[in-house]
C-alpha atoms as a PDB file:
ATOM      1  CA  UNK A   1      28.247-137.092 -59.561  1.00  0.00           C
ATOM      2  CA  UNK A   2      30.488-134.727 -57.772  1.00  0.00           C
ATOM      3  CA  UNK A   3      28.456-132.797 -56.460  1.00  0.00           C
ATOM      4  CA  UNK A   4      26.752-135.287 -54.308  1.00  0.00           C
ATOM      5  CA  UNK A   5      28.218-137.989 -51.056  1.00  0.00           C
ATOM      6  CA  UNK A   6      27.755-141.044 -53.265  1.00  0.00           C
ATOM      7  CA  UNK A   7      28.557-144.286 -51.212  1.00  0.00           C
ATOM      8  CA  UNK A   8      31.932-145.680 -51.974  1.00  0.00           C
ATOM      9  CA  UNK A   9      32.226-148.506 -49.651  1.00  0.00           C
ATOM     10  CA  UNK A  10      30.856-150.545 -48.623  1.00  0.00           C
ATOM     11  CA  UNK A  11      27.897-150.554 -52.042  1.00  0.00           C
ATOM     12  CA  UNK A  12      26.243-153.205 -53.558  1.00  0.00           C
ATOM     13  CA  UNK A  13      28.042-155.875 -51.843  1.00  0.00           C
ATOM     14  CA  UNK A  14      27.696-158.906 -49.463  1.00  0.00           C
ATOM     15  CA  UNK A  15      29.816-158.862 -46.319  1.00  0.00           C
ATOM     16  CA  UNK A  16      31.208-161.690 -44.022  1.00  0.00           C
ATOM     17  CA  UNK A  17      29.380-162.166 -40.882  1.00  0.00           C
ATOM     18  CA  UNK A  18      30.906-159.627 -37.831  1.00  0.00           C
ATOM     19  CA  UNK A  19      32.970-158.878 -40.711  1.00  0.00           C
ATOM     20  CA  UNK A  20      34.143-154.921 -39.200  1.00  0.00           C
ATOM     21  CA  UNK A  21      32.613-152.058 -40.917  1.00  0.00           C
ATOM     22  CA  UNK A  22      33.830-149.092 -41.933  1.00  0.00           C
ATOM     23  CA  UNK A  23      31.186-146.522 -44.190  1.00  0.00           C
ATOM     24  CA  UNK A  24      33.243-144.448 -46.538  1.00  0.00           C
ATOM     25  CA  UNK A  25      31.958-141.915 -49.239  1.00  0.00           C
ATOM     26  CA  UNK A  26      32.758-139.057 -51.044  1.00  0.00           C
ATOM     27  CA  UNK A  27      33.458-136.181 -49.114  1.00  0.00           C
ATOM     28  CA  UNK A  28      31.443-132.196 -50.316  1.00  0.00           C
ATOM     29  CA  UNK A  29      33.915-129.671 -49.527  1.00  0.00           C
ATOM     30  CA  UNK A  30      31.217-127.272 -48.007  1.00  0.00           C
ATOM     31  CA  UNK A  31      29.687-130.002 -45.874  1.00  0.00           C
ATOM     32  CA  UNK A  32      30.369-129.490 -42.321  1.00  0.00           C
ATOM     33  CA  UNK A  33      28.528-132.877 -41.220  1.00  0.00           C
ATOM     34  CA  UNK A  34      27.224-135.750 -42.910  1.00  0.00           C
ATOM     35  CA  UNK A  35      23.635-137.572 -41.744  1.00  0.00           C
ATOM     36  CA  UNK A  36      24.558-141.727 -41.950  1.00  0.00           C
ATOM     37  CA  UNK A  37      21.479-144.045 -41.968  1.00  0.00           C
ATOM     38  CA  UNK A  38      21.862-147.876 -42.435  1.00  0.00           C
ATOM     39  CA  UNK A  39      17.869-148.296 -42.967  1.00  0.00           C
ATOM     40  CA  UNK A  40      15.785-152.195 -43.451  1.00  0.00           C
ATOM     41  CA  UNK A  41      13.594-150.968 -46.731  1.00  0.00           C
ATOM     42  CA  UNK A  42      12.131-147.827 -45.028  1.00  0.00           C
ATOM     43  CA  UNK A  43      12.785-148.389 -41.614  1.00  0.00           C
ATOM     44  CA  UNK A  44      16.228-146.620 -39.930  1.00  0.00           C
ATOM     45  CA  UNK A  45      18.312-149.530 -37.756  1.00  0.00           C
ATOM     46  CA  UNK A  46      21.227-147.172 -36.974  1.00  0.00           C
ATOM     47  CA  UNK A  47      22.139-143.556 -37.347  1.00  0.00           C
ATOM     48  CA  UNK A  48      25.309-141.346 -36.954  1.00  0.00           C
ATOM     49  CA  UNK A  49      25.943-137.631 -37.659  1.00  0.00           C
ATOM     50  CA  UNK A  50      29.839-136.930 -38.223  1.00  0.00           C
ATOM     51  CA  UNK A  51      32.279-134.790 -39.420  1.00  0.00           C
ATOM     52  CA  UNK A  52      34.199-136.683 -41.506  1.00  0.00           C
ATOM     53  CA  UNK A  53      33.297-139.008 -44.818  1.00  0.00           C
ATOM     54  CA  UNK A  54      33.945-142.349 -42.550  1.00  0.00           C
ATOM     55  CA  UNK A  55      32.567-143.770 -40.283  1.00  0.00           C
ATOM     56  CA  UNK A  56      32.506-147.024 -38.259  1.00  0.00           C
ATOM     57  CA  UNK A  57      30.049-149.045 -37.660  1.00  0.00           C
ATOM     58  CA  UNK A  58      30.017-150.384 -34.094  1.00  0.00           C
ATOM     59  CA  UNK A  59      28.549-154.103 -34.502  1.00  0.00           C
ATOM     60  CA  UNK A  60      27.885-155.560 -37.458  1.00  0.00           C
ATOM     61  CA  UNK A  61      26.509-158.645 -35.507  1.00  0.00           C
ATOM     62  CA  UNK A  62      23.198-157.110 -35.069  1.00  0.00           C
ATOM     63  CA  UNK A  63      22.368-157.399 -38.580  1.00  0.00           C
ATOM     64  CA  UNK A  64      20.348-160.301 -40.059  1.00  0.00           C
ATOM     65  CA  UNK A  65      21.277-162.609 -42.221  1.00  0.00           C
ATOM     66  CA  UNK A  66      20.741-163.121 -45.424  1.00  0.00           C
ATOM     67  CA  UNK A  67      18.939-159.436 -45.893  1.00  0.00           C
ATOM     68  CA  UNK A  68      19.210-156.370 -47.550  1.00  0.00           C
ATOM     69  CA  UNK A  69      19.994-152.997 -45.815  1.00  0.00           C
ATOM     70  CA  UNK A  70      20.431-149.471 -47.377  1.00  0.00           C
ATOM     71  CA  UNK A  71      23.111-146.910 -47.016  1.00  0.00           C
ATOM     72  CA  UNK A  72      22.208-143.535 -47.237  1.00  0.00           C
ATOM     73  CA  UNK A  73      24.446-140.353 -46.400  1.00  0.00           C
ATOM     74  CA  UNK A  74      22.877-136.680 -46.379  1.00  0.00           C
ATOM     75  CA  UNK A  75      25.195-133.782 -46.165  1.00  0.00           C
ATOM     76  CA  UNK A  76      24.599-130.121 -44.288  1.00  0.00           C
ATOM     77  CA  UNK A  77      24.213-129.130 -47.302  1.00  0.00           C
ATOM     78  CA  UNK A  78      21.036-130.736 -47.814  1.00  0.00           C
ATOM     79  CA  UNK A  79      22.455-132.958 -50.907  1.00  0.00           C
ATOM     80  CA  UNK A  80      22.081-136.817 -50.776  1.00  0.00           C
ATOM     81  CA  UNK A  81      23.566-139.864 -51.712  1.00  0.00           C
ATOM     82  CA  UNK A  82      20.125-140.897 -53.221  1.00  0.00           C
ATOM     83  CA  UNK A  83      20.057-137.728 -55.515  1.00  0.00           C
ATOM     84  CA  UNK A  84      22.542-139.468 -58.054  1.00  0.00           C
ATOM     85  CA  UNK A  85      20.847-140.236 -61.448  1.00  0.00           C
ATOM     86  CA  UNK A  86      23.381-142.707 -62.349  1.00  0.00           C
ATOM     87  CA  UNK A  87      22.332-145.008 -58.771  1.00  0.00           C
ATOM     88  CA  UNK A  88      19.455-147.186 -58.901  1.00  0.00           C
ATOM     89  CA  UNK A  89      18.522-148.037 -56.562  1.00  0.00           C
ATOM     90  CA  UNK A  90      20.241-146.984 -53.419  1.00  0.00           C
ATOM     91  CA  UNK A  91      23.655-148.941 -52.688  1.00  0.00           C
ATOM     92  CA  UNK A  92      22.626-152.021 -50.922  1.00  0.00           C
ATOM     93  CA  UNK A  93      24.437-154.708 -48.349  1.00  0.00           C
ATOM     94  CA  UNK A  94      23.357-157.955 -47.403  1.00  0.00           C
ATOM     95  CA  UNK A  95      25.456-160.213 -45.134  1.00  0.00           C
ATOM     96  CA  UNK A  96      26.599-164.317 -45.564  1.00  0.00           C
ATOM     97  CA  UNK A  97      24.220-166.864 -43.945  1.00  0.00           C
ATOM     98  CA  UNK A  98      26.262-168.956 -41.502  1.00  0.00           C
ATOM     99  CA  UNK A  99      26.229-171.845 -44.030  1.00  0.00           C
ATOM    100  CA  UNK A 100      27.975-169.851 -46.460  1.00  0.00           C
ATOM    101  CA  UNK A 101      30.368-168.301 -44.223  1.00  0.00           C
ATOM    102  CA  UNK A 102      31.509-171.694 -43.598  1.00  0.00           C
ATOM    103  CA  UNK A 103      31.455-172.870 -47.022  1.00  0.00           C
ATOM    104  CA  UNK A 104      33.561-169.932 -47.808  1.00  0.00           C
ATOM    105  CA  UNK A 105      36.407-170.448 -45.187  1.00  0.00           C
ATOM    106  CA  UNK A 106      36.460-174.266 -46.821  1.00  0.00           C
ATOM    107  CA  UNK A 107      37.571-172.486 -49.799  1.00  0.00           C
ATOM    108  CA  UNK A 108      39.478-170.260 -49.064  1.00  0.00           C
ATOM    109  CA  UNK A 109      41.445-172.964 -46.922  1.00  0.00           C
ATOM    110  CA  UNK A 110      41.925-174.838 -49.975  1.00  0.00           C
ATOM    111  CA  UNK A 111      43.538-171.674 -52.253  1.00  0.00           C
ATOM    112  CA  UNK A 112      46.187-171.540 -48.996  1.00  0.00           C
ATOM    113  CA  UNK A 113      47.273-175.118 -49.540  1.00  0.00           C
ATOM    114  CA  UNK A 114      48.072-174.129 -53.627  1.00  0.00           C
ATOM    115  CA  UNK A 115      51.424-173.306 -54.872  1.00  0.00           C
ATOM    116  CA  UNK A 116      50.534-170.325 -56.156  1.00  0.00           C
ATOM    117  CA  UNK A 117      52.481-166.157 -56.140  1.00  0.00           C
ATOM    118  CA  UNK A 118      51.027-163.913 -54.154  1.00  0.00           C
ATOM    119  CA  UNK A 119      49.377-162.106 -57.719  1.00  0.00           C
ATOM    120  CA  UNK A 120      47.676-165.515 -58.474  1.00  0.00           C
ATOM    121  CA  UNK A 121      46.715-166.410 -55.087  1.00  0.00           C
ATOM    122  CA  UNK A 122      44.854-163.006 -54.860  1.00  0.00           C
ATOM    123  CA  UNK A 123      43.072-163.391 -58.249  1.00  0.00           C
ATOM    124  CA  UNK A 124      42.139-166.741 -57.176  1.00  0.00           C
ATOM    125  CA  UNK A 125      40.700-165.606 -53.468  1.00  0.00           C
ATOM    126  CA  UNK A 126      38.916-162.179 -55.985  1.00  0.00           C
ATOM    127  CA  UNK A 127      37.350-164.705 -57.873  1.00  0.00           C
ATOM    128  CA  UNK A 128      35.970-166.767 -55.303  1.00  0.00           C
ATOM    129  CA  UNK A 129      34.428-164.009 -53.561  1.00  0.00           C
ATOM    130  CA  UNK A 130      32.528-162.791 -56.452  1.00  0.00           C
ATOM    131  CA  UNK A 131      31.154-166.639 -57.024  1.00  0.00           C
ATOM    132  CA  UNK A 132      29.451-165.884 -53.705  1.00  0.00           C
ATOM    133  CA  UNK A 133      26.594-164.476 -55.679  1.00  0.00           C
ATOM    134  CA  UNK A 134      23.475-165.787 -54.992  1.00  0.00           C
ATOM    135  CA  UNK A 135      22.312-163.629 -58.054  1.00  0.00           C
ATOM    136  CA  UNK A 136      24.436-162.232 -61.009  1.00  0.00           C
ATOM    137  CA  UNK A 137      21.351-159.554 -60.819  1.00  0.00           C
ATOM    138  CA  UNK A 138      22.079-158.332 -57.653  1.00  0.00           C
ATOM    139  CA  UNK A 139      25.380-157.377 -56.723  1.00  0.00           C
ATOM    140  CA  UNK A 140      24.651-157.011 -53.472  1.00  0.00           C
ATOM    141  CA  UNK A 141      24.744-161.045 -53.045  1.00  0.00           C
ATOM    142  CA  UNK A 142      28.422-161.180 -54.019  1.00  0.00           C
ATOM    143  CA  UNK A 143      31.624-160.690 -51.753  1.00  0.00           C
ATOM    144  CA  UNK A 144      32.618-157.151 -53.816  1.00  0.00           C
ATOM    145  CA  UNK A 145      33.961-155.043 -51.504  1.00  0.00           C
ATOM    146  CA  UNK A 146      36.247-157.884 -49.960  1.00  0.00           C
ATOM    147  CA  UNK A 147      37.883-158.632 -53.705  1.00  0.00           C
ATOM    148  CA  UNK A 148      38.350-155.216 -54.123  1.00  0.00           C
ATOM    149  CA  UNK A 149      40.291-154.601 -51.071  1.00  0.00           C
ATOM    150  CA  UNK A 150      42.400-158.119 -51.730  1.00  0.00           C
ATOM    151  CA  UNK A 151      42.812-156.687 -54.627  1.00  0.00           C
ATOM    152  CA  UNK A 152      43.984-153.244 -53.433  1.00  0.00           C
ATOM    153  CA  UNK A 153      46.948-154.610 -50.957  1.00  0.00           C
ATOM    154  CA  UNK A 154      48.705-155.983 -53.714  1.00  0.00           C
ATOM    155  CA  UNK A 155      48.056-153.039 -56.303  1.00  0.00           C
ATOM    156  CA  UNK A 156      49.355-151.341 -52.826  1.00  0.00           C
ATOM    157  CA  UNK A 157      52.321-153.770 -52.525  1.00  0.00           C
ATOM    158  CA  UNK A 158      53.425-152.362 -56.644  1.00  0.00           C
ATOM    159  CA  UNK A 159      52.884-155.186 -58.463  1.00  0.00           C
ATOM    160  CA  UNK A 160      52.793-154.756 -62.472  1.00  0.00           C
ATOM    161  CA  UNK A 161      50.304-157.382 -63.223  1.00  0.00           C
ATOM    162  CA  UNK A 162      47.858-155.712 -65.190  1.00  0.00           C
ATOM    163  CA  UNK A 163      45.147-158.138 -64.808  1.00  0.00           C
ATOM    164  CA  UNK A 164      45.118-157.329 -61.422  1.00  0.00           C
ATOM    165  CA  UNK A 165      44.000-153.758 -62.180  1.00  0.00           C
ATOM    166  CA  UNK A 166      41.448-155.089 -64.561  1.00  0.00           C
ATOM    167  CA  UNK A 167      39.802-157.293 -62.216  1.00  0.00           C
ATOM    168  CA  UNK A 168      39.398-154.693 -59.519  1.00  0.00           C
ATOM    169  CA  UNK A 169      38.088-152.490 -62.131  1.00  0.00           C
ATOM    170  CA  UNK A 170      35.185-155.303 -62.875  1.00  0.00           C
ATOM    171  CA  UNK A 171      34.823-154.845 -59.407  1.00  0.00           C
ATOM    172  CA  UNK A 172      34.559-151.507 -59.293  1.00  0.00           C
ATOM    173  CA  UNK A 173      31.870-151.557 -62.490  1.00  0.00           C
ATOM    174  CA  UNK A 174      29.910-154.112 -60.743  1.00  0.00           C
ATOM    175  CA  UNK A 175      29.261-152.638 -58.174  1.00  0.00           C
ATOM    176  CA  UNK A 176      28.599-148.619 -60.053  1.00  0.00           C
ATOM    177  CA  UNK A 177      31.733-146.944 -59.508  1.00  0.00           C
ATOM    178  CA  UNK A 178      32.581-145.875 -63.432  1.00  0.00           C
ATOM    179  CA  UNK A 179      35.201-143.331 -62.215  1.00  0.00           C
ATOM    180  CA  UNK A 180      36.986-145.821 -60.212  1.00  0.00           C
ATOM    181  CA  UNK A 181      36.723-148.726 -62.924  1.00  0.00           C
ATOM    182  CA  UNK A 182      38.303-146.215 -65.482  1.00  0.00           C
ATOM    183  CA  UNK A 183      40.932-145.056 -63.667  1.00  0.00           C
ATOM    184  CA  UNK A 184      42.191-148.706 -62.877  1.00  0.00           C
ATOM    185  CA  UNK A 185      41.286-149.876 -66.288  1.00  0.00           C
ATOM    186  CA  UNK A 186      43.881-147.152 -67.741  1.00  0.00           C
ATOM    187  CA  UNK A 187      46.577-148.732 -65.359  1.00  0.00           C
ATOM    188  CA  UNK A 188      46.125-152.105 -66.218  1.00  0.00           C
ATOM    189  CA  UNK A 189      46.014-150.805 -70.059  1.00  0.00           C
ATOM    190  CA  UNK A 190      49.662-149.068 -69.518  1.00  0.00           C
ATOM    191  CA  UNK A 191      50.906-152.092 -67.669  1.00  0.00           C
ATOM    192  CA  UNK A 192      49.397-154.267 -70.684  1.00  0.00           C
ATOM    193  CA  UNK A 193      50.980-151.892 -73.365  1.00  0.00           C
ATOM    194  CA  UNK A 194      54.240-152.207 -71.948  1.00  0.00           C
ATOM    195  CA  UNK A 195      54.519-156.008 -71.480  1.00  0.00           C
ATOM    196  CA  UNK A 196      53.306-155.891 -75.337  1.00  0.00           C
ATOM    197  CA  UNK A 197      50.524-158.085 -74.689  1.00  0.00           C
ATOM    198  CA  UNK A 198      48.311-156.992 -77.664  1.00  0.00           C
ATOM    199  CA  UNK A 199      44.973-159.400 -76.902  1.00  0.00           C
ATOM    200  CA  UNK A 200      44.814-157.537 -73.294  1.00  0.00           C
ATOM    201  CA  UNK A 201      45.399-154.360 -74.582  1.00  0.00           C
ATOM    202  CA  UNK A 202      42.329-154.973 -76.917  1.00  0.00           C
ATOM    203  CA  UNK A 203      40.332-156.551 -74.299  1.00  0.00           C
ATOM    204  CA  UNK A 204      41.207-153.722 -72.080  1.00  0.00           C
ATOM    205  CA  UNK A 205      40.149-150.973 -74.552  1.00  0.00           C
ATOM    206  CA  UNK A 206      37.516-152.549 -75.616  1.00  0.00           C
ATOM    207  CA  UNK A 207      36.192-152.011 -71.425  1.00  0.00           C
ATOM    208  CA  UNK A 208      36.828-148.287 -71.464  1.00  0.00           C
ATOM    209  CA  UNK A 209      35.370-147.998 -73.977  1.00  0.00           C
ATOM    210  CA  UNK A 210      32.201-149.408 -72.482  1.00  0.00           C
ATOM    211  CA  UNK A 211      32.597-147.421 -69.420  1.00  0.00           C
ATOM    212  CA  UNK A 212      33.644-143.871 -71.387  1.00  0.00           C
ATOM    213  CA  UNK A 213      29.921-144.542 -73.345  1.00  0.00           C
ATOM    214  CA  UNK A 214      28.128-145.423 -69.932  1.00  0.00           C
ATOM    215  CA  UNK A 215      29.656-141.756 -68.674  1.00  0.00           C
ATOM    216  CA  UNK A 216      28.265-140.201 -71.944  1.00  0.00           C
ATOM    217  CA  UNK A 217      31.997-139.677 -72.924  1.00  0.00           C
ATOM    218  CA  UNK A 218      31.280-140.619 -76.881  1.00  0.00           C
ATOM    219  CA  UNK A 219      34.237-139.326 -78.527  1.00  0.00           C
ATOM    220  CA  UNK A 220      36.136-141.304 -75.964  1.00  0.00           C
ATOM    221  CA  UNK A 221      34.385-144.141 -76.543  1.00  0.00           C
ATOM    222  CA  UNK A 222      34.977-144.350 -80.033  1.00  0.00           C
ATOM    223  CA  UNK A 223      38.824-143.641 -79.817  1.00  0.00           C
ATOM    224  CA  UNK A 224      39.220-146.605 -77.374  1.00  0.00           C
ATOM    225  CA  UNK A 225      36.963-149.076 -79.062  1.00  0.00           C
ATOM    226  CA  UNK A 226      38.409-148.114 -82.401  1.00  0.00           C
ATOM    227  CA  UNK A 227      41.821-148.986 -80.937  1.00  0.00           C
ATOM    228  CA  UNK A 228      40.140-152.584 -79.770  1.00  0.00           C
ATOM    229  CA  UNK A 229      39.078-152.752 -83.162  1.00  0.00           C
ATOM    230  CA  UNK A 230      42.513-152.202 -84.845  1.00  0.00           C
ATOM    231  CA  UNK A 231      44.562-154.786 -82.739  1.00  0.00           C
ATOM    232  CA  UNK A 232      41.210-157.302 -83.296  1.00  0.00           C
ATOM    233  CA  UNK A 233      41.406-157.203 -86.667  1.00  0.00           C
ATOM    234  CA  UNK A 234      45.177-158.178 -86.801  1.00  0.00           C
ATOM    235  CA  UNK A 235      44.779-160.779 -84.382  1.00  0.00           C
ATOM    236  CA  UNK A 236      41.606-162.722 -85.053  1.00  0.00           C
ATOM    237  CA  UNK A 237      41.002-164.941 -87.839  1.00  0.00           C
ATOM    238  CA  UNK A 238      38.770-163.063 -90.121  1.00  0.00           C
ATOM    239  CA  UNK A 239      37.158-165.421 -91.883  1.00  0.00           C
ATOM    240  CA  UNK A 240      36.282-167.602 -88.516  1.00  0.00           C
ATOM    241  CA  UNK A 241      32.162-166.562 -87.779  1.00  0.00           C
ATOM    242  CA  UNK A 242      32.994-166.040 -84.249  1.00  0.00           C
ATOM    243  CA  UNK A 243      35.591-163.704 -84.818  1.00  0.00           C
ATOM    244  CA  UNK A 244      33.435-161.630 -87.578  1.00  0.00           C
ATOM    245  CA  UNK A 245      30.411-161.672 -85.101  1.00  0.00           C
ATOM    246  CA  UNK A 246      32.790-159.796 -82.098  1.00  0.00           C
ATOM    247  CA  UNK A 247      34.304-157.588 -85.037  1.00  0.00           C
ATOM    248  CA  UNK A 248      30.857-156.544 -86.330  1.00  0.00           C
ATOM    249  CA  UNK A 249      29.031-156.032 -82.573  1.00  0.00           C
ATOM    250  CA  UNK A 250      32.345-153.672 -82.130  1.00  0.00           C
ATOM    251  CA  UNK A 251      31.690-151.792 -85.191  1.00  0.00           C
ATOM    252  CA  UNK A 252      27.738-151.527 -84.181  1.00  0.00           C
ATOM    253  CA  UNK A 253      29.175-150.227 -80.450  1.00  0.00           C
ATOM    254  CA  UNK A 254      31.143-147.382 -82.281  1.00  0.00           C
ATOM    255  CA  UNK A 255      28.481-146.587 -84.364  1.00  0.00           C
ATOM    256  CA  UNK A 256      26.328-146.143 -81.633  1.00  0.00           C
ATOM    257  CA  UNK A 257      28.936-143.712 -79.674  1.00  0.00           C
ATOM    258  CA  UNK A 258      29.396-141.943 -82.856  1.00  0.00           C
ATOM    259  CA  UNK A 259      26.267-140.912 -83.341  1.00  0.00           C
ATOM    260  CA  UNK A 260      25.671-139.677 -79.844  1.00  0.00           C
ATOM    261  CA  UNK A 261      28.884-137.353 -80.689  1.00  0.00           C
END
């Protein structure tokens, strides 16, 4: 919703321990401050009024381990990050235990001692962060926001990998930003088109097409899973039950945007 400071970063994510922390969220052009409250369920452990839609957070140290905090921005204008519809519940941290911070640096050690391009190296380090989850239900367990900004410095240093772009857009849908998600899933989708790689491209469309129905965008949702649908059907074996099974849950998934045209 634009028409409300929704949390950007960090949301639903797990951070490193004294890992620095910066609050950024969407900034309401008639706002003229913004209310910042990192609260423990009900109770507020820090606030900051500012100007601007960042903000720093002086010492990440003093939170506990291992435990959930929420993030909650108010504008002057009376509007709130918890208004959104689309964002339950409120965006959530949590930081690493010292065990796994440790456990983490191990593995991270190991990726640096692989032979591996800077593209693969990154994917490798993405992945690894999200396997920090403690539960697949609860985003907030998993290293997001630090895969998404790996992620970001080598979108920011121009590489053409697509799958870069789609993995920061899984990011980016696990952790509730649609807008964000779509915008790098139609990048990685160009980059895919033009390297001709036609099970991506399906793959691909077959994701906005998920997000365009979760945004209520059901004409757009059947264009791109219709696409997915086209390439599938020259590519798979039709006559293998697997294939069949993906081809009909595809056809159910249009059917359902169709008819919410």
């Amino acid at each position: 919703n634009e028409n409300l400071p929704y949390l950007i970063s960090p949301r639903n994510t797990a951070l490193r321990p004294n890992q620095p922390l910066t609050l950024r969220w969407h900034a309401m052009k008639e706002a003229t401050h913004y209310d910042v409250t990192i609260k423990d369920l009900a109770t507020p452990v820090w606030e900051k009024r500012v100007s601007e839609p960042i903000v720093d957070y002086p010492n990440s140290s003093q939170l506990r381990r291992d435990w959930g905090y929420f993030i909650v921005v108010t504008a002057s204008t009376d509007v709130s990050s918890l208004e959104n519809p689309d964002q339950e519940p409120a965006p959530t941290i949590t930081l690493l235990t010292d065990d796994q911070e440790q456990e983490l640096k191990k593995k991270l050690a190991q990726i640096e001692t692989q032979n591996l391009d800077a593209d693969a190296k990154a994917q490798k380090k993405a992945h690894l962060y999200h396997s920090t989850c403690q539960d697949l239900n609860y985003p907030n367990t998993c290293l997001n926001q630090n895969a998404i900004d790996l992620l970001e410095t080598r979108i920011k240093a121009g590489t053409d990998n697509p799958a870069i772009y789609q993995l920061q857009a899984d990011m980016y849908k696990r952790i509730g930003l649609k807008r964000q998600a779509q915008q790098r899933y139609r990048t990685a989708l160009a980059l895919a088109t033009k390297a001709n790689n036609l099970p991506l491209q399906a793959e691909i469309q077959e994701q906005l097409g998920e997000i365009a129905h979760n945004l209520e965008e059901f004409a757009e949702a059947v264009e791109w899973l219709e696409a997915a649908e086209g390439i599938y059907q020259k590519l798979l074996n039709l006559e293998d039950p697997e294939a069949q099974g993906k081809l009909e849950q595809l056809r159910n998934d249009i059917e359902d945007s169709q008819g919410r045209i």
